[in-house]
C-alpha atoms as a PDB file:
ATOM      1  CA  UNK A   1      29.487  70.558 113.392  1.00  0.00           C
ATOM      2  CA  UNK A   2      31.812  73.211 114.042  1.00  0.00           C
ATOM      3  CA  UNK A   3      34.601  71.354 114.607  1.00  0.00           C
ATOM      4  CA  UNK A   4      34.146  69.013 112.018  1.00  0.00           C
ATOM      5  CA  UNK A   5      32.578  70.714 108.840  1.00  0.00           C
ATOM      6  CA  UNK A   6      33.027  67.731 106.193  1.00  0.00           C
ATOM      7  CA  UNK A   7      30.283  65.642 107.873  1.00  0.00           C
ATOM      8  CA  UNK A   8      27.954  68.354 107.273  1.00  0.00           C
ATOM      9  CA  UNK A   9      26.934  66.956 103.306  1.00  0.00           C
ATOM     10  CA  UNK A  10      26.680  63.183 105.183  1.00  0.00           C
ATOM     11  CA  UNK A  11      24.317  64.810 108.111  1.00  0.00           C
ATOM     12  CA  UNK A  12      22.134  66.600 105.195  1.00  0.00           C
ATOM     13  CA  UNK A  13      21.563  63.379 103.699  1.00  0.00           C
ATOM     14  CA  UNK A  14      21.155  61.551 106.649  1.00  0.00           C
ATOM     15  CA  UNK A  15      18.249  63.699 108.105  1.00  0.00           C
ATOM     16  CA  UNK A  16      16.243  63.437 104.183  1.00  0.00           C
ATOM     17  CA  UNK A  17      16.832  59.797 104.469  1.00  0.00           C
ATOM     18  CA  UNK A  18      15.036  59.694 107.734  1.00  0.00           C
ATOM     19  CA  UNK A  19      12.550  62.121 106.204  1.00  0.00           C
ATOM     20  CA  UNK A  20      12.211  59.493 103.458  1.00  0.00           C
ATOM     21  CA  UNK A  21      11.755  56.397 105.584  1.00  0.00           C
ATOM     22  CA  UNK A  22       8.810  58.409 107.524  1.00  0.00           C
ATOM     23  CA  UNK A  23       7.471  59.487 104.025  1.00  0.00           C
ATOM     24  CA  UNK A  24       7.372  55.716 103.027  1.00  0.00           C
ATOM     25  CA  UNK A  25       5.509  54.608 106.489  1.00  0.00           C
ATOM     26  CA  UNK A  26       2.753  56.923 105.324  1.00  0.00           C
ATOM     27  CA  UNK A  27       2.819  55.422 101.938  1.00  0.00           C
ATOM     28  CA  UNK A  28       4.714  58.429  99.722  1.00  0.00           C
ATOM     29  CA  UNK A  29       7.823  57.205  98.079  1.00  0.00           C
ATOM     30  CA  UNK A  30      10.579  59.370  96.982  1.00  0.00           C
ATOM     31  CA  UNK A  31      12.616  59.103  94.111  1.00  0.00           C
ATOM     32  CA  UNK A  32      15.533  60.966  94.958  1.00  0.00           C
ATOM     33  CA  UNK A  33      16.327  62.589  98.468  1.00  0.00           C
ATOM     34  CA  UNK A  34      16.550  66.186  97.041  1.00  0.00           C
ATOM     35  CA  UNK A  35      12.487  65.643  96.078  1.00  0.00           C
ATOM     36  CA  UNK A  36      12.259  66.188 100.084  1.00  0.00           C
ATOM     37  CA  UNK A  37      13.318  69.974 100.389  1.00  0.00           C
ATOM     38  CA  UNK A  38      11.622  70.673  96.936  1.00  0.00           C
ATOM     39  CA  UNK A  39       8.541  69.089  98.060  1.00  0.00           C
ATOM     40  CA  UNK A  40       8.502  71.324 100.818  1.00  0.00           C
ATOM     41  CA  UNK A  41       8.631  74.618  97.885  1.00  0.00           C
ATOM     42  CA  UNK A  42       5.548  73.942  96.327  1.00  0.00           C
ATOM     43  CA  UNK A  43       3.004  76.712  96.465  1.00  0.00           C
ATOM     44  CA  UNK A  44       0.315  76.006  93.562  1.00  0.00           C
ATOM     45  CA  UNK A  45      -1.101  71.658  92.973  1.00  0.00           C
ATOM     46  CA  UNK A  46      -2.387  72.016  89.789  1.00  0.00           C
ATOM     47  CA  UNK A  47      -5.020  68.740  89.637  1.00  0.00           C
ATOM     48  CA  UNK A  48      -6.536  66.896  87.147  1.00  0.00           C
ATOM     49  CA  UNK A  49     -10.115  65.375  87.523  1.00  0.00           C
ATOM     50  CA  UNK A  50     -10.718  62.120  86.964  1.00  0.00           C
ATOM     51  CA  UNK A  51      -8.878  59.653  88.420  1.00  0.00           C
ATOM     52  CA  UNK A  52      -7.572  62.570  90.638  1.00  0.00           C
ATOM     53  CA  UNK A  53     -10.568  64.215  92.831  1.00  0.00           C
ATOM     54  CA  UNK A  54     -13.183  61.780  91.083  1.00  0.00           C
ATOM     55  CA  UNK A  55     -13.421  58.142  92.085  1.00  0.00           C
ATOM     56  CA  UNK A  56     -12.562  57.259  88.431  1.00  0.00           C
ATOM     57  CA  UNK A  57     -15.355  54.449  88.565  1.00  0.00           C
ATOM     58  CA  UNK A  58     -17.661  55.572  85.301  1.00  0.00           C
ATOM     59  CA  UNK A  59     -21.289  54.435  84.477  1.00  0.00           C
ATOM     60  CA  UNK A  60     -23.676  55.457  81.922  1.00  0.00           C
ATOM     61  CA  UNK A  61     -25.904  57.305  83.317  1.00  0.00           C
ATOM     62  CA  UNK A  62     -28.109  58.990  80.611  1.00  0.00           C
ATOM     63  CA  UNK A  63     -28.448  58.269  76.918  1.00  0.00           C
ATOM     64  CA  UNK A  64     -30.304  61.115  74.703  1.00  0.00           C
ATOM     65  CA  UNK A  65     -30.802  59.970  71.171  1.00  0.00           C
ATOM     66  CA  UNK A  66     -31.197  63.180  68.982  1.00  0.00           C
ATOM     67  CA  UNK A  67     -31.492  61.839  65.062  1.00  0.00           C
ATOM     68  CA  UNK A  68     -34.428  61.426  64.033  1.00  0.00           C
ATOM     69  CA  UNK A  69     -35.099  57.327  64.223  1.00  0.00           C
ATOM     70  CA  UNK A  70     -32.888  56.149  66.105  1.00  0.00           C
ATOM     71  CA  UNK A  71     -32.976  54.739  69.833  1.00  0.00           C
ATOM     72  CA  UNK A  72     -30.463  54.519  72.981  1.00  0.00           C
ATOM     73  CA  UNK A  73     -29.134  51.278  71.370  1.00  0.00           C
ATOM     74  CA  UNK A  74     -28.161  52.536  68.364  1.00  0.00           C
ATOM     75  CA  UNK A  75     -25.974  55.982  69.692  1.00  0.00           C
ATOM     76  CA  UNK A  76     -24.492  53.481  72.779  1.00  0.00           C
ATOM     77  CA  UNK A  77     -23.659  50.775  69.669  1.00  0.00           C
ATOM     78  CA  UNK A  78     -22.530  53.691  67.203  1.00  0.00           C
ATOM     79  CA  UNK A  79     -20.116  54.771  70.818  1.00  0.00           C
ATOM     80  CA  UNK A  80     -19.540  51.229  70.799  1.00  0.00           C
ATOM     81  CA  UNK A  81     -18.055  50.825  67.365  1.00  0.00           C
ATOM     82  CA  UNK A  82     -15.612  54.014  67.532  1.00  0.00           C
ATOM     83  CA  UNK A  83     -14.159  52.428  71.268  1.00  0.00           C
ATOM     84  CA  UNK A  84     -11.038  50.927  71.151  1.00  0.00           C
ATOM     85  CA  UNK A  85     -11.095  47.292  72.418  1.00  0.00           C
ATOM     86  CA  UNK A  86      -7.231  46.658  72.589  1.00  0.00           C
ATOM     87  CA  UNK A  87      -6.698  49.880  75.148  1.00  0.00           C
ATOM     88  CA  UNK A  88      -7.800  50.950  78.705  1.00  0.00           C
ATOM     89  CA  UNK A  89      -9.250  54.140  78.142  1.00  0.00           C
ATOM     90  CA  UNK A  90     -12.298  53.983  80.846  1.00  0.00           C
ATOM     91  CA  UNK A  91     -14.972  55.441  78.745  1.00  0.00           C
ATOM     92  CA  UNK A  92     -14.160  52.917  75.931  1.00  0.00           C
ATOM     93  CA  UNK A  93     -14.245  50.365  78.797  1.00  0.00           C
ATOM     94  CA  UNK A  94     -17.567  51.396  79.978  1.00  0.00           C
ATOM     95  CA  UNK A  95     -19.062  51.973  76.592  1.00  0.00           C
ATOM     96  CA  UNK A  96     -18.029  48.357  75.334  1.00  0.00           C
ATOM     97  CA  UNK A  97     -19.323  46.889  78.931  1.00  0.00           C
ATOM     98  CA  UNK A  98     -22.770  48.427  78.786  1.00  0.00           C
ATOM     99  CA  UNK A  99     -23.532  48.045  75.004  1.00  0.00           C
ATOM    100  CA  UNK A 100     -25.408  45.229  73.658  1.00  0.00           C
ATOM    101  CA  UNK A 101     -23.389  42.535  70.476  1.00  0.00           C
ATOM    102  CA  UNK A 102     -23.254  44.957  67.334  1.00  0.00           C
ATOM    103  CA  UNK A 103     -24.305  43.655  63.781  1.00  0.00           C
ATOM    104  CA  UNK A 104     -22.050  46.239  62.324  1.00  0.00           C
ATOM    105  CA  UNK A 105     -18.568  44.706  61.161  1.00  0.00           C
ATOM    106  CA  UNK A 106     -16.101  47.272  62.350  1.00  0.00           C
ATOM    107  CA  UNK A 107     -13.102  47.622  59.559  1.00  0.00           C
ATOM    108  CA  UNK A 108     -11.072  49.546  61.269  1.00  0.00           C
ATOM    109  CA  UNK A 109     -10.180  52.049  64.440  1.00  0.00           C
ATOM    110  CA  UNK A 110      -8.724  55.256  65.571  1.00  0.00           C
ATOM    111  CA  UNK A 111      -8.508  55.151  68.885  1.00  0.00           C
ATOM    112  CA  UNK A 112      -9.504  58.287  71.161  1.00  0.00           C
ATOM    113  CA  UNK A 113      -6.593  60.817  70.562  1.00  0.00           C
ATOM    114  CA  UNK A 114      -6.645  63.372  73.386  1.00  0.00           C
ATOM    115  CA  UNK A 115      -4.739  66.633  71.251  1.00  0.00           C
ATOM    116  CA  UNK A 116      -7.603  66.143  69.044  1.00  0.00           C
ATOM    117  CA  UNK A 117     -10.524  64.376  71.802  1.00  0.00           C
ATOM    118  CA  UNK A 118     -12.096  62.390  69.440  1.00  0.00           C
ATOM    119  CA  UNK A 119     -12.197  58.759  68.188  1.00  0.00           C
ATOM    120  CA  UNK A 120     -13.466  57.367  64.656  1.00  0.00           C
ATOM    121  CA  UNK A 121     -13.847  53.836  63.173  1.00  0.00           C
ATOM    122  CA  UNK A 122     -14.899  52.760  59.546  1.00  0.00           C
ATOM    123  CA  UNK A 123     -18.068  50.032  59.717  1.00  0.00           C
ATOM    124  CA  UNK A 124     -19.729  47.914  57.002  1.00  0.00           C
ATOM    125  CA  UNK A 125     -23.682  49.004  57.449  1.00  0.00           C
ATOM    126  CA  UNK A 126     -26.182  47.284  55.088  1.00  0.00           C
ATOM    127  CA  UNK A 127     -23.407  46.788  52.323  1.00  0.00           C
ATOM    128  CA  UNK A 128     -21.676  50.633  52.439  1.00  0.00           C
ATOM    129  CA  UNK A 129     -18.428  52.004  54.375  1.00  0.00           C
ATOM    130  CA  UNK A 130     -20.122  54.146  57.301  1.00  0.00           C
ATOM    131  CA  UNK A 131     -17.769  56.685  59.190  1.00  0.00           C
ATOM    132  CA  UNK A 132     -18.546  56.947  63.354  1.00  0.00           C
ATOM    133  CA  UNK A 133     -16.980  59.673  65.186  1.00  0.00           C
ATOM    134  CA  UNK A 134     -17.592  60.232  69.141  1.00  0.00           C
ATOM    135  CA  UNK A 135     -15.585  62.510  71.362  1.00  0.00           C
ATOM    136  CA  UNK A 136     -16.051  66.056  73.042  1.00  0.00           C
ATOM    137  CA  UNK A 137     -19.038  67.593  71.952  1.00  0.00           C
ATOM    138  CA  UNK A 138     -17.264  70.767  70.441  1.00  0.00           C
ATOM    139  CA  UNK A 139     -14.943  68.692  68.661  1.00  0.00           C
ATOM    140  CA  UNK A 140     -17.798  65.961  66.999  1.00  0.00           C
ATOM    141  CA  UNK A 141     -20.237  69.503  66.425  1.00  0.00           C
ATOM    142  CA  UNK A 142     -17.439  70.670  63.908  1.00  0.00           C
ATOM    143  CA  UNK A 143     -17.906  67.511  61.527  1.00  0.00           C
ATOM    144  CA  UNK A 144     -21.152  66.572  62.407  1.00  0.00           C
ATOM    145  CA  UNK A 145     -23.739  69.905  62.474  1.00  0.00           C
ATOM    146  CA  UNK A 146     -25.517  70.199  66.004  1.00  0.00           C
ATOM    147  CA  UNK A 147     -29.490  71.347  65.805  1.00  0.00           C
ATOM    148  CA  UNK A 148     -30.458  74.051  68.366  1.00  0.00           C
ATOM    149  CA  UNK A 149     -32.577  70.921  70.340  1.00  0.00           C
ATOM    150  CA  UNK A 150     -29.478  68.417  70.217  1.00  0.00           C
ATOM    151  CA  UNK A 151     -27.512  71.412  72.384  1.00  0.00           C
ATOM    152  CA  UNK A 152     -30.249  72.588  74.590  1.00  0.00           C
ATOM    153  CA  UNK A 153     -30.184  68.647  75.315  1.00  0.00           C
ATOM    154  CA  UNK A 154     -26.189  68.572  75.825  1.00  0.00           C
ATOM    155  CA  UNK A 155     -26.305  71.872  77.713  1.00  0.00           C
ATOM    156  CA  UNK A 156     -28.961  70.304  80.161  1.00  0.00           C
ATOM    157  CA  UNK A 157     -26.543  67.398  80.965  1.00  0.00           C
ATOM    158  CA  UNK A 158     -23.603  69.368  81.415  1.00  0.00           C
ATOM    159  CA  UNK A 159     -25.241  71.568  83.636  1.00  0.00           C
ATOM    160  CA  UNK A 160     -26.277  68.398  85.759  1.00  0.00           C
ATOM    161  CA  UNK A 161     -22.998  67.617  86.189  1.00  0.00           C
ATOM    162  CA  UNK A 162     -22.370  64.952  83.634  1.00  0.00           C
ATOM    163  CA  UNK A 163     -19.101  64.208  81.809  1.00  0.00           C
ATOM    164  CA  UNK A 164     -20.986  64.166  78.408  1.00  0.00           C
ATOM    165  CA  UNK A 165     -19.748  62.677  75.229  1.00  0.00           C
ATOM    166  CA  UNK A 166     -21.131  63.056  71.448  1.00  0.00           C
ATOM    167  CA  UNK A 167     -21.701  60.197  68.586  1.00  0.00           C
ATOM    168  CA  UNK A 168     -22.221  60.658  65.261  1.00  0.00           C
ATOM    169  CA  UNK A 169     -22.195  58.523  61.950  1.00  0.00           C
ATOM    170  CA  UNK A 170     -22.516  58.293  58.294  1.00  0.00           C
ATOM    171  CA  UNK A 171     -20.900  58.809  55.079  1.00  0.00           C
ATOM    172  CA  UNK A 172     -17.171  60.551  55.549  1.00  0.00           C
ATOM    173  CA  UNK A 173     -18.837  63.438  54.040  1.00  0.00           C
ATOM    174  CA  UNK A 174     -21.726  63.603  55.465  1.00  0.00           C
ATOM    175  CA  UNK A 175     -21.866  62.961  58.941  1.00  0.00           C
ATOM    176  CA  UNK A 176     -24.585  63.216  61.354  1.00  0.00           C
ATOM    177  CA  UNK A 177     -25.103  64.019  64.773  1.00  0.00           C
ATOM    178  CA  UNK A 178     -26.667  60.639  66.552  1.00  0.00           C
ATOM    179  CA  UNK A 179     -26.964  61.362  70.055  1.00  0.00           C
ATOM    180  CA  UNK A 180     -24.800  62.068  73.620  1.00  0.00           C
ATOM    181  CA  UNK A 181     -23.783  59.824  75.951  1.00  0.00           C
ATOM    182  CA  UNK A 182     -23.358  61.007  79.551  1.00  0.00           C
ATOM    183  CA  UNK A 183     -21.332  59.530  82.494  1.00  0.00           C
ATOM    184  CA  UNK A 184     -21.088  59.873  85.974  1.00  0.00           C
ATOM    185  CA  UNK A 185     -18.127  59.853  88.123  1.00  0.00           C
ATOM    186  CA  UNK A 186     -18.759  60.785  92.118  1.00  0.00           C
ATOM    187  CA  UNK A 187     -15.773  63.076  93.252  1.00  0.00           C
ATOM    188  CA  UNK A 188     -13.488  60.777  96.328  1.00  0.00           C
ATOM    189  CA  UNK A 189     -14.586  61.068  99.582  1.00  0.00           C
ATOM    190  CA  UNK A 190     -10.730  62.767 100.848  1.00  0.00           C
ATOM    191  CA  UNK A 191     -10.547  66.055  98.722  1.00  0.00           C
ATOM    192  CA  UNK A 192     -12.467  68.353 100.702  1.00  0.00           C
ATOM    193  CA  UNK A 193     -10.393  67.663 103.716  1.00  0.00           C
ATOM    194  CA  UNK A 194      -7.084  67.772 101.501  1.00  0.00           C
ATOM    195  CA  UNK A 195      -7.616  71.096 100.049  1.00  0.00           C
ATOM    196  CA  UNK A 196      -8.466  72.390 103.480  1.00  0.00           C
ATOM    197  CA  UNK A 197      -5.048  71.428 104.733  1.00  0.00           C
ATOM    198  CA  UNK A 198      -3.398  72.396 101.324  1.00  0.00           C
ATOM    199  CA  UNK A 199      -4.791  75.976 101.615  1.00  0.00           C
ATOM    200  CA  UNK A 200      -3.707  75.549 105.586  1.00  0.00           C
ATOM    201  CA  UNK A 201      -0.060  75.312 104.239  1.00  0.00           C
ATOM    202  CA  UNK A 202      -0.442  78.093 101.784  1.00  0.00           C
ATOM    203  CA  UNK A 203      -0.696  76.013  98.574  1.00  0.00           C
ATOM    204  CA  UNK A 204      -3.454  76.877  96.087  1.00  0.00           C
ATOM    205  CA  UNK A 205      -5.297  74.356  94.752  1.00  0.00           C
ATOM    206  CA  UNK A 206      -6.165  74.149  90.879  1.00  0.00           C
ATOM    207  CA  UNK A 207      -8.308  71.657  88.853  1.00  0.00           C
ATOM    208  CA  UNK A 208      -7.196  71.332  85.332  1.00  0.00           C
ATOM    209  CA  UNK A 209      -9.208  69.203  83.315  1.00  0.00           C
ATOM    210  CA  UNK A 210      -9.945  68.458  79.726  1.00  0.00           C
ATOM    211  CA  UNK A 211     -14.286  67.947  80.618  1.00  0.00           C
ATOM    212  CA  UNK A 212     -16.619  70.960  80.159  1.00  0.00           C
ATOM    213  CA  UNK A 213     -16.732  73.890  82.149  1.00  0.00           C
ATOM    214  CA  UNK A 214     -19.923  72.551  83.788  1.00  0.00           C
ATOM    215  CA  UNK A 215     -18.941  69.549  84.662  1.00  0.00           C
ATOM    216  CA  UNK A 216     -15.923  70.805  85.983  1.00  0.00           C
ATOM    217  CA  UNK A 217     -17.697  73.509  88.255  1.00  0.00           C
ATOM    218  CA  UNK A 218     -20.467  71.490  89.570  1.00  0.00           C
ATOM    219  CA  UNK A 219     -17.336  68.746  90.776  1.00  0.00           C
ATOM    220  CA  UNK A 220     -15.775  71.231  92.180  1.00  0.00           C
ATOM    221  CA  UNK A 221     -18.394  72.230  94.523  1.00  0.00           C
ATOM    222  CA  UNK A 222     -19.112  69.119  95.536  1.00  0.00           C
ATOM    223  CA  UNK A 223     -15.568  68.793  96.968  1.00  0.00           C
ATOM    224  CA  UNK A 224     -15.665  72.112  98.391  1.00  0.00           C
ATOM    225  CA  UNK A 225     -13.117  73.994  95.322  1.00  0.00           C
ATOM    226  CA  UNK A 226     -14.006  77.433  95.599  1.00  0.00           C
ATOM    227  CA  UNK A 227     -13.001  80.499  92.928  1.00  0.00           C
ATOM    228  CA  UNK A 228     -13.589  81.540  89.777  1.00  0.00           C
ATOM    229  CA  UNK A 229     -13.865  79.436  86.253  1.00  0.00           C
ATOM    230  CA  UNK A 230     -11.903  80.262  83.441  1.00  0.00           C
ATOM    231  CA  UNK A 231     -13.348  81.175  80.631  1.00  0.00           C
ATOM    232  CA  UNK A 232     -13.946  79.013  77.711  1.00  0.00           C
ATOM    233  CA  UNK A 233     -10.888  79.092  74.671  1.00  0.00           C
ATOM    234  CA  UNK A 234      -7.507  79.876  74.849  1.00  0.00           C
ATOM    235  CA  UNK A 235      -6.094  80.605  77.929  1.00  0.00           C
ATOM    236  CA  UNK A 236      -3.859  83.470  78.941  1.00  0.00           C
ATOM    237  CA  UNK A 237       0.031  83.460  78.607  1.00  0.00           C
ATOM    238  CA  UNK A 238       0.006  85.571  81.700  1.00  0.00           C
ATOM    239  CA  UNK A 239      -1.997  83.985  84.094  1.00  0.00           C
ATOM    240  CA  UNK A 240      -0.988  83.190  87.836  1.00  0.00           C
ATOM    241  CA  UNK A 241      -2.487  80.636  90.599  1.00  0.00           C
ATOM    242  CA  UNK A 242      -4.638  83.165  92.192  1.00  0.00           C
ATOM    243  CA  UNK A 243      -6.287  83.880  89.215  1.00  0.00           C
ATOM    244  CA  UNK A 244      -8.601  80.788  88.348  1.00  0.00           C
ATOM    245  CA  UNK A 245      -9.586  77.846  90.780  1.00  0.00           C
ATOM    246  CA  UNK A 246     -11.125  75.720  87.494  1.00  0.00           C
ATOM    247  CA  UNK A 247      -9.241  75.389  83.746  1.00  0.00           C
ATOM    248  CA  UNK A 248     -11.668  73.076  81.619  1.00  0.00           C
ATOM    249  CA  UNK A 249     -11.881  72.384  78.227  1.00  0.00           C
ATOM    250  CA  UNK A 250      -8.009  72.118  78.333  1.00  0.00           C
ATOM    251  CA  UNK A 251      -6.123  70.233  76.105  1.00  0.00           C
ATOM    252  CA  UNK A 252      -2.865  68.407  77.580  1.00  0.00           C
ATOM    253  CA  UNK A 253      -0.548  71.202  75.855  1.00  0.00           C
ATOM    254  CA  UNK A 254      -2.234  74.076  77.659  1.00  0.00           C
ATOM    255  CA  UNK A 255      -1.931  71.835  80.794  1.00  0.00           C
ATOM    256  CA  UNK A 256       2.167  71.967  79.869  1.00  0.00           C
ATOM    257  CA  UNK A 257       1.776  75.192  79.243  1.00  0.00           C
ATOM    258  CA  UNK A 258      -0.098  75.978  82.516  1.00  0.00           C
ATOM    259  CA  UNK A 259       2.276  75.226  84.274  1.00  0.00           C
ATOM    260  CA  UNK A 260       5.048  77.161  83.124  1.00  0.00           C
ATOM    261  CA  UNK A 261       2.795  80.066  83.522  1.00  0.00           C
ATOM    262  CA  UNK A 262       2.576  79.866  87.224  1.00  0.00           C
ATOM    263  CA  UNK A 263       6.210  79.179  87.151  1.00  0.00           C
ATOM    264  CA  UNK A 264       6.801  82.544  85.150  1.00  0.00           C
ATOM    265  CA  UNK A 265       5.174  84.138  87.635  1.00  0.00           C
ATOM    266  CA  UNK A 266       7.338  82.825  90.520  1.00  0.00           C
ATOM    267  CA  UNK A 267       5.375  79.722  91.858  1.00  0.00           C
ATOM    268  CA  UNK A 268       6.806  76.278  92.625  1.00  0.00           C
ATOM    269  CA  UNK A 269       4.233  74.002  91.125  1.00  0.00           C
ATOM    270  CA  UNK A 270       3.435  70.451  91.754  1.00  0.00           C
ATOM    271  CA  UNK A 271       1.131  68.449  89.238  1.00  0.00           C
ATOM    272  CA  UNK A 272      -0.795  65.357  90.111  1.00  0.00           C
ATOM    273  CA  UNK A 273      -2.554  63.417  87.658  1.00  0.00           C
ATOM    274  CA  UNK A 274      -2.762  59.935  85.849  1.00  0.00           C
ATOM    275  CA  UNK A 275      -3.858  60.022  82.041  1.00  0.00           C
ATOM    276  CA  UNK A 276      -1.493  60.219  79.237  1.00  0.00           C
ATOM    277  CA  UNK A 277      -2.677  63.673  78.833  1.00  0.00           C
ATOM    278  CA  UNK A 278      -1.168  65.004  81.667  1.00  0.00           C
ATOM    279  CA  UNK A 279       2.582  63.897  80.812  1.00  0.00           C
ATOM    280  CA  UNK A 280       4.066  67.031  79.851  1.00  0.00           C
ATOM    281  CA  UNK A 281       2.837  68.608  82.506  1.00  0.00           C
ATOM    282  CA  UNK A 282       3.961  65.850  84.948  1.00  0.00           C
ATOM    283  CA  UNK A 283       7.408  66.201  83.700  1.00  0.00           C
ATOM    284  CA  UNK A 284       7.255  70.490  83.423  1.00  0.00           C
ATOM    285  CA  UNK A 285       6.381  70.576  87.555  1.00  0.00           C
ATOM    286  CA  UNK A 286       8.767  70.929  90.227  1.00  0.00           C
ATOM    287  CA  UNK A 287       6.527  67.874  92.070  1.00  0.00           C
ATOM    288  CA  UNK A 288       4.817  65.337  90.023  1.00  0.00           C
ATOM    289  CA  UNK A 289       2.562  62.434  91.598  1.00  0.00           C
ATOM    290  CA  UNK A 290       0.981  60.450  89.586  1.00  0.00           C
ATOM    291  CA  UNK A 291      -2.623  59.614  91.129  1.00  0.00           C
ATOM    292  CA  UNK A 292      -3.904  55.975  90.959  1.00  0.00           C
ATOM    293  CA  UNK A 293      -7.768  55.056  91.200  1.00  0.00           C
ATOM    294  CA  UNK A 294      -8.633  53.942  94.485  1.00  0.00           C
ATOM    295  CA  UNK A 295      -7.658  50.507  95.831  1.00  0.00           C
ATOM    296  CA  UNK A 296      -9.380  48.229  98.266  1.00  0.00           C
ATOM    297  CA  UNK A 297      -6.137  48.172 100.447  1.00  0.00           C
ATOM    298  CA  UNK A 298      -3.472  50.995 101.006  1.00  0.00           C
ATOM    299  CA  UNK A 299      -0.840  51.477  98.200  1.00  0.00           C
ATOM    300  CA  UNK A 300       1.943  53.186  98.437  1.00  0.00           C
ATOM    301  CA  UNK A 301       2.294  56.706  95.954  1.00  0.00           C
ATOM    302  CA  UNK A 302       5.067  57.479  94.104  1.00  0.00           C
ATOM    303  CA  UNK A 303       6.243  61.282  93.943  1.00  0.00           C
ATOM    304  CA  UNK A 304       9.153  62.653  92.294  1.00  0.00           C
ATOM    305  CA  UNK A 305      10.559  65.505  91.145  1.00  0.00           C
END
């Protein structure tokens, strides 16, 4: 190398190509050479949830009606009428899958809208224009009034773990509360031996996810996540890796913004996740990797930089 200096850019390339092709035999595919070395900088893997550490496989697993009147049918078939049937959003999926045929003649749809997490649809029920709503809890309690019983019964479903969503319908002005829906999603077998190694490498594992803190926490025992929650609300300009183990509640700007956070304070961050939501902060990260549900056979991942 000494003697011949120029073919020290071709041997640099060289040795990340073979880095690549062993990369590709364990089923990571790079995007560009250079995502080898910067691969190797990352020192904070922000994660989402589902999809990511979950086995992204939902099923209704509790239904609590909590108007007055009205049964399990009626808040799955209110859930039913606000879910989009032209997308692939899973809960939509699951909710149209496990509902029963709807009288109600749906006029027209919003579909779910994560910067806002909620969906709405205008029905035709007995001869008037209804308005149904479902979405995060918070979001449906601030057009649809929640009763001290309706949130001791959300608060006992989030505590068990369940990614919990509201319904309500009625009149645009006038909505009510109808009942929550609750889902469960069992965490992958693989991350509690993954953030093992990842904390044997010095990188810091972080779940970021849009569910409740509850839900969040009682996922990330399961696959062995350990630290502190972050509170509830906004979340703090100047905040580092070491700070929180769990952001919930988060909405996909303050993932974006997340990120830049830890890399104000010096960190190389990678992001991994697989929703629309997580986009910006995919494309903020010094690593992104988009996550895929789990296959039946071996599929190679795509990272890039």
């Amino acid at each position: 190398m000494s003697a011949v200096p120029l073919a020290l850019p071709a041997t640099f390339t060289l040795a990340a190509a073979v880095g690549a092709r062993t990369l590709a035999t364990k089923g990571v595919l790079l995007t560009r050479l250079s995502s080898l070395n910067e691969v190797a900088m990352v020192d904070a893997l922000c994660c989402d949830k589902t999809g990511t550490l979950t086995q992204n496989e939902l099923v209704v697993s509790a239904i609590r009606p909590v108007k007055r009147g009205y049964n399990e049918s009626d808040v799955l078939g209110f859930a039913a009428l606000a879910s989009s049937r032209e997308g692939q959003d899973p809960i939509d999926s699951v909710i149209r899958a496990t509902a029963s045929k709807m009288q109600r003649a749906r006029a027209r749809v919003t579909p779910f809208d994560p910067a806002v997490k909620m969906a709405e649809a205008f029905a035709i029920d007995a001869g008037r224009e209804i308005r149904v709503v479902k979405g995060a809890p918070a979001v449906i309690a601030t057009v649809a009034p929640m009763t001290q019983t309706a949130a001791a019964e959300l608060d006992a479903l989030t505590q068990a773990g369940h990614r919990t969503i509201a319904a309500a319908a009625g009149p645009s002005d006038s909505l009510e509360l109808v009942g929550f829906i609750a889902f469960s999603d069992p965490p992958r077998a693989d991350p509690a031996q993954l953030l093992t190694e990842l904390r044997s490498l010095g990188v810091l594992p972080i779940m970021i996810t849009g569910d409740a803190a509850a839900t969040a926490a009682t996922v990330a025992r399961e696959i062995g996540l350990t630290g502190p929650v972050c509170p509830p609300g906004d979340v703090p300009d100047a905040v580092g890796p070491k700070d929180f183990a769990v952001y919930a509640g988060i909405f996909p700007e303050q993932k974006f913004r997340l990120v830049k956070a830890f890399q104000r304070q010096g960190d190389a961050v990678g992001m991994c996740g697989d929703g629309a939501n997580d986009a910006p902060a995919l494309r903020q990260a010094q690593m992104a990797s988009p996550s895929r549900p789990r296959r039946t056979s071996p599929q190679p991942r795509r990272a890039s930089c």
